[in-house]
Structure formats: C-alpha cells, structure tokens
C-alpha atoms as a PDB file:
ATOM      1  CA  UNK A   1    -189.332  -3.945 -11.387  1.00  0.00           C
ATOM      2  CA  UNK A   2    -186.777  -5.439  -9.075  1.00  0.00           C
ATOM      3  CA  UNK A   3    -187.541  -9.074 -10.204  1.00  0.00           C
ATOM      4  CA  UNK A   4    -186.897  -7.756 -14.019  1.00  0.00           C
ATOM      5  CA  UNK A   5    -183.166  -6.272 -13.126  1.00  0.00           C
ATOM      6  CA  UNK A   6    -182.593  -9.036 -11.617  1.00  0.00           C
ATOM      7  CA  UNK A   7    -183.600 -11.454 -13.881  1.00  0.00           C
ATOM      8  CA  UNK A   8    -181.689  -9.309 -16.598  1.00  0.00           C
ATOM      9  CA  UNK A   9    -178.498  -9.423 -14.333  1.00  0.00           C
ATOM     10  CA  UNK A  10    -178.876 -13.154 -13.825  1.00  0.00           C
ATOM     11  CA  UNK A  11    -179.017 -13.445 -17.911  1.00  0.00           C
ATOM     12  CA  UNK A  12    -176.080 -10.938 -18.078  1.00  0.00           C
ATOM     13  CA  UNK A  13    -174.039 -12.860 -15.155  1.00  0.00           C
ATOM     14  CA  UNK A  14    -175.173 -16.613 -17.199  1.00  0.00           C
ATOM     15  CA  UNK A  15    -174.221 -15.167 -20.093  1.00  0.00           C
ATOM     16  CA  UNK A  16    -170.601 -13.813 -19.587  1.00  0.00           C
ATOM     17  CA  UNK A  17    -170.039 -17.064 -17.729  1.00  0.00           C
ATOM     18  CA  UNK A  18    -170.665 -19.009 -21.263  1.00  0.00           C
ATOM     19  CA  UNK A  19    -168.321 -16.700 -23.076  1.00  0.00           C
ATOM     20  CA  UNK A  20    -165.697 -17.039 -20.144  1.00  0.00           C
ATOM     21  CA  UNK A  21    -166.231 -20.820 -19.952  1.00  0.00           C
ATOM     22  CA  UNK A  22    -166.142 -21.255 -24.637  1.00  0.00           C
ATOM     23  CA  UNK A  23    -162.839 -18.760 -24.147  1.00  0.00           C
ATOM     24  CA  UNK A  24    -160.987 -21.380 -21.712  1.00  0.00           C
ATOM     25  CA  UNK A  25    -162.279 -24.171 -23.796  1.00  0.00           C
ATOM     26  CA  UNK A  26    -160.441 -22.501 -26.571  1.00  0.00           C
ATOM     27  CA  UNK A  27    -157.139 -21.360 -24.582  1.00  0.00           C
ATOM     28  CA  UNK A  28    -156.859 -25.436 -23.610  1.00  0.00           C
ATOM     29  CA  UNK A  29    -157.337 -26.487 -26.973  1.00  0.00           C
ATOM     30  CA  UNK A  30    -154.589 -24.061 -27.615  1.00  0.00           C
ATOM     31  CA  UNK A  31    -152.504 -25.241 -24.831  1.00  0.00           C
ATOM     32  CA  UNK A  32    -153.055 -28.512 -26.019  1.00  0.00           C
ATOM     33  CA  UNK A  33    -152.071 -27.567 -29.740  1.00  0.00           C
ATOM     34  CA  UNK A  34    -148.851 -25.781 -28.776  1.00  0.00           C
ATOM     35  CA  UNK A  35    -147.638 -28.962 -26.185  1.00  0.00           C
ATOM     36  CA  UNK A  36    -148.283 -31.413 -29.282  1.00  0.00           C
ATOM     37  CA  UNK A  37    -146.112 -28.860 -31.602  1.00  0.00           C
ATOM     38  CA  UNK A  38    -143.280 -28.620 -29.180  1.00  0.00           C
ATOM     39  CA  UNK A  39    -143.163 -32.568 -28.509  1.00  0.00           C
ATOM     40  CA  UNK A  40    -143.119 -32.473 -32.507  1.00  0.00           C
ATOM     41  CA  UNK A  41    -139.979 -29.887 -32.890  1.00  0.00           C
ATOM     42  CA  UNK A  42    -138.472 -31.486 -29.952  1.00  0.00           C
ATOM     43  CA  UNK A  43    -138.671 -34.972 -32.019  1.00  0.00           C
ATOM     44  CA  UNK A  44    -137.409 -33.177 -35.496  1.00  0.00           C
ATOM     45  CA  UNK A  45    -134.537 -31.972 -33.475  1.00  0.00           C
ATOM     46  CA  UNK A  46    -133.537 -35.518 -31.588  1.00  0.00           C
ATOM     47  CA  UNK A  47    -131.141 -36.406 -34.880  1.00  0.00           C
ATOM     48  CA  UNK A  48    -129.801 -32.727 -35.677  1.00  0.00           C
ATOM     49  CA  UNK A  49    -128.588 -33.126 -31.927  1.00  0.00           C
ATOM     50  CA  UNK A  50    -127.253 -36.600 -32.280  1.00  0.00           C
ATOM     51  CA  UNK A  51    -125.670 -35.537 -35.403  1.00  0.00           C
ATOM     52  CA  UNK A  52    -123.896 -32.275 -33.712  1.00  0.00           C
ATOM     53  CA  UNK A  53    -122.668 -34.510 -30.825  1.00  0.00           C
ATOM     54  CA  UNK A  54    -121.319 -37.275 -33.795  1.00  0.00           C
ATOM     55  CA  UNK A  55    -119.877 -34.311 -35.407  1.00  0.00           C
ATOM     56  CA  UNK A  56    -117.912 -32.760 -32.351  1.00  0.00           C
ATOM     57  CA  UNK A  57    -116.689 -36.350 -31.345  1.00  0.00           C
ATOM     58  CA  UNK A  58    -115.198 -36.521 -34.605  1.00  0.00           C
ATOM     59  CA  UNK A  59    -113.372 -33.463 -34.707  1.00  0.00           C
ATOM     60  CA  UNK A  60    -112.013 -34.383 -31.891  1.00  0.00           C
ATOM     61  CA  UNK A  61    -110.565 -37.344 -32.757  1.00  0.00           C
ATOM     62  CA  UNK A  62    -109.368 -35.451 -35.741  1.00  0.00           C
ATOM     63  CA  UNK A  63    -107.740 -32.646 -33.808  1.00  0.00           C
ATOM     64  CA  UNK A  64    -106.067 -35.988 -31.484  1.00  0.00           C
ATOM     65  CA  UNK A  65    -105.424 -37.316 -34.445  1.00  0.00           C
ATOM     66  CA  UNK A  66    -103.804 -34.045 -35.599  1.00  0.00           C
ATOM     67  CA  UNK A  67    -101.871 -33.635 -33.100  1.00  0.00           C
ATOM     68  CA  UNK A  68    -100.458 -37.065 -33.104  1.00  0.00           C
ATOM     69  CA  UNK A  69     -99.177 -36.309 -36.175  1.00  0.00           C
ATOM     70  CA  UNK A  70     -97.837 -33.834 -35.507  1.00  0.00           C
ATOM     71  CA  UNK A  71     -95.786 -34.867 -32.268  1.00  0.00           C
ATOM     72  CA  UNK A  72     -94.096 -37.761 -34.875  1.00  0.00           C
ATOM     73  CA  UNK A  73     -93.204 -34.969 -37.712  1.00  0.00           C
ATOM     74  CA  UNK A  74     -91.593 -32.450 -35.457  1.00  0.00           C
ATOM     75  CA  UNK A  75     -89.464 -35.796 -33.828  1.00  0.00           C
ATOM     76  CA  UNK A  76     -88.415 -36.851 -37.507  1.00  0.00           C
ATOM     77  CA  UNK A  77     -87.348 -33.568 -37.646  1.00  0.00           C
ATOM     78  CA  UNK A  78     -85.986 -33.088 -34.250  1.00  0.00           C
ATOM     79  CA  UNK A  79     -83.924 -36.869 -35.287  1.00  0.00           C
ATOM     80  CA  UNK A  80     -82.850 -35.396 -38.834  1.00  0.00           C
ATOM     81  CA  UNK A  81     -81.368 -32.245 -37.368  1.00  0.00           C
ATOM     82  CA  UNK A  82     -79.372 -33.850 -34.945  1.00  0.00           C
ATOM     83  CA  UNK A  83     -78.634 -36.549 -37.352  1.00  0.00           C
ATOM     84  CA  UNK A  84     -77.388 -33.646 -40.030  1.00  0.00           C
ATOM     85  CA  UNK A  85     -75.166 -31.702 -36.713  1.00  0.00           C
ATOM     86  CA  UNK A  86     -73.826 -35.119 -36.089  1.00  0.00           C
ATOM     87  CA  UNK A  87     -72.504 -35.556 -39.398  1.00  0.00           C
ATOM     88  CA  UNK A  88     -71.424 -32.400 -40.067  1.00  0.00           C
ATOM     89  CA  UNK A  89     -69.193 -32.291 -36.569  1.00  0.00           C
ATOM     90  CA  UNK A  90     -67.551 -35.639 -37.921  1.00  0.00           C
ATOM     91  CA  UNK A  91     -64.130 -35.290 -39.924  1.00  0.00           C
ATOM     92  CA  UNK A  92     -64.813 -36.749 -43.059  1.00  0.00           C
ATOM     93  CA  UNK A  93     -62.389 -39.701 -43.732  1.00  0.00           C
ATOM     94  CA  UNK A  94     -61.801 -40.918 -47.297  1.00  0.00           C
ATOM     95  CA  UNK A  95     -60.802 -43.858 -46.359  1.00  0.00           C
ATOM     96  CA  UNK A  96     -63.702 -45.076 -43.919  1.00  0.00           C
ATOM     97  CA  UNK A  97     -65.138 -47.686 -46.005  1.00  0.00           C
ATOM     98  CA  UNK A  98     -61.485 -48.897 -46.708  1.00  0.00           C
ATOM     99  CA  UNK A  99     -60.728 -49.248 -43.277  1.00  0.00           C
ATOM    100  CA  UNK A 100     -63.990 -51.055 -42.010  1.00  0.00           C
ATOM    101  CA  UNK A 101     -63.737 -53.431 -44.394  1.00  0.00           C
ATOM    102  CA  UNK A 102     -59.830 -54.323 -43.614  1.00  0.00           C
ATOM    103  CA  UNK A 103     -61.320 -54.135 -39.673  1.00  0.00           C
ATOM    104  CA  UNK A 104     -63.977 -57.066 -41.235  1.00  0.00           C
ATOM    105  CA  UNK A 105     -61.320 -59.037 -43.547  1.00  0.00           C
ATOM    106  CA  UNK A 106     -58.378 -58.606 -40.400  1.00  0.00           C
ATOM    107  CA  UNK A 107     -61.058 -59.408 -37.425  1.00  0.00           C
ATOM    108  CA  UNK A 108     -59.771 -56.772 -35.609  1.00  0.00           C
ATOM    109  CA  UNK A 109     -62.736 -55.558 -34.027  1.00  0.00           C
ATOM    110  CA  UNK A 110     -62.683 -58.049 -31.655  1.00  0.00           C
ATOM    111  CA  UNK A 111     -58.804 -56.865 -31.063  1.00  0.00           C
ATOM    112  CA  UNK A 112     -60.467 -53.775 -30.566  1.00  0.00           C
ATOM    113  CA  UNK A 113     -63.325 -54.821 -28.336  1.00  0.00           C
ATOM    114  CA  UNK A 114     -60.959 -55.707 -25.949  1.00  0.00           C
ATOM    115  CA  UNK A 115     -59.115 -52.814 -25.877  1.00  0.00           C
ATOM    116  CA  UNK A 116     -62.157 -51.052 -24.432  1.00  0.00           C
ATOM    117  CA  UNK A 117     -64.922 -50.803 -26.798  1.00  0.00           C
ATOM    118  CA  UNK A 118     -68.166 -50.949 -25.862  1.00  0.00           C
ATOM    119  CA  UNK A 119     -70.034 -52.483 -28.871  1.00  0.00           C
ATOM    120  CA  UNK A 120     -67.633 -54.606 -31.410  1.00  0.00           C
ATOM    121  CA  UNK A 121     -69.740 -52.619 -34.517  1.00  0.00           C
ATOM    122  CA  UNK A 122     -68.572 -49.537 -33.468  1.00  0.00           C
ATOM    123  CA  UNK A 123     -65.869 -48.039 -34.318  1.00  0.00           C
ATOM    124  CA  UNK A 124     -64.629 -44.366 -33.488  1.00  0.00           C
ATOM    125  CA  UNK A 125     -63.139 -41.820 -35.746  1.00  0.00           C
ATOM    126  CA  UNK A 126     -59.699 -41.864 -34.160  1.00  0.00           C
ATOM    127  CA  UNK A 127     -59.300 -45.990 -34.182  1.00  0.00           C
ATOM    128  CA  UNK A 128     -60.426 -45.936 -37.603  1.00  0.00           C
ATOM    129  CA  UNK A 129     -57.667 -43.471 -38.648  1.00  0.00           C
ATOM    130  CA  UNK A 130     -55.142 -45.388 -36.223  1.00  0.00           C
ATOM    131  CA  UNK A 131     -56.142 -48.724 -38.061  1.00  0.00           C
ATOM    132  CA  UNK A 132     -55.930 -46.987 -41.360  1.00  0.00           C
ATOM    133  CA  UNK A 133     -52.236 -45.928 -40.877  1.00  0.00           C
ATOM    134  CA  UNK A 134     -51.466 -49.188 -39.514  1.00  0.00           C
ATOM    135  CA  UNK A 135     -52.823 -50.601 -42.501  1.00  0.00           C
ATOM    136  CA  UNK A 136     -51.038 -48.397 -44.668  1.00  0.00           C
ATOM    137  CA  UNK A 137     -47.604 -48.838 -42.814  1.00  0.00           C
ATOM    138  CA  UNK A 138     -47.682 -46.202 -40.102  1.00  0.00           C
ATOM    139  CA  UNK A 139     -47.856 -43.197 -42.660  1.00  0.00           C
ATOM    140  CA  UNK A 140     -49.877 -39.817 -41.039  1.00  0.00           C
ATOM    141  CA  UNK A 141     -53.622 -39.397 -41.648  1.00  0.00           C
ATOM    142  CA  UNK A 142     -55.074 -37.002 -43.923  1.00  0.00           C
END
C-alpha cells in the first residue's frame, strides 16, 4: 500500500512538473513576444523623435530669428525718434537751401573749414544764418 502512494505521489509530483515546465514554456514565448513588440514601437517611434528634435531646432532658429528682428525694428525706431527730436530742436530756416547752395556757388566752405570746422559738408545752424545775412548784405535773420 506504501508502494501505491508512492507511486501516485511520484505521478502527482511528474505531473505538476509538466504543467510547471508547458507554463514557463509559455511565459518565454511571451517574454519573447513582448521584447519583439517593444523593439517594434521603439522602431515606429525612431522618426516621430527625429521629427520632434527637427521641429524644436527649428523653432529655435525661428524664435533667433525673431528676435533678430526684432533687435533691428526697435533700432529703426530708436534712429527715427532721435532723428524726429533732432529735427524738431532745430530752428527751421527758410532760407537753408538758399544758403548752401550760395556756400557751393561762393566755395566758402572751405573758408569755413578753416575757420574751425570739422567736416567741410557740414555746416551749423548759426554759420548758415551768418552766411545768409552776409549774403543778403548784413540784414538780421528771421
């Protein structure tokens, strides 16, 4: 009666070792499945990523690009406000364009050079008028 229990034990024990043994088989094939499906999404997802990284690089050279832009507008407008102050602090003189070209026709700007200019093309305000009532015989400026 002994050798029959243990005969049916050794069946038992052979037994649960075939279903443990098929249910490892099957978790490996499983493992095996899932590491082949993960290599697979990793793959699909090589170009999304690539295309992300594209896609950041270009918004920033956008935003750079932005900003560059940005830098030049606000010193056209930094330029054309000083440029507006400037001529709005000058005394208008109606008879500029009179007077620079009698400073052209006379030569006098290299008369005026020497008295201390620093660029023959320029002429101040107050030489201008002081040439223009020369010019028109020493009367006062308006």
């Amino acid at each position: 009666e002994e050798l029959g229990n243990a005969e049916q034990a050794l069946a038992e024990a052979q037994e649960a070792r075939e279903k443990a043994e098929a249910e490892e088989t099957q978790w490996r094939q499983r493992r095996e499945q899932l590491k082949e499906e993960y290599s697979a999404a990793k793959s699909e997802l090589k170009p999304a990523k690539a295309a992300v990284k594209e896609a950041k690089a270009e918004a920033k050279t956008v935003l750079a690009q932005m900003a560059a832009v940005e830098r030049a507008q606000m010193k056209i407008e930094t330029a054309k406000t000083k440029a507006l102050e400037r001529l709005k602090s000058e005394k208008y003189d109606t008879k500029q364009v009179e007077v620079a070209y009698e400073l052209r026709k006379k030569g006098s700007t290299a008369a005026m050079a020497s008295e201390g200019e620093d660029s023959p093309g320029k002429v101040s305000p107050r030489k201008r008028r002081r040439v223009a009532q020369e010019a028109d015989g020493g009367g006062s400026a308006s």
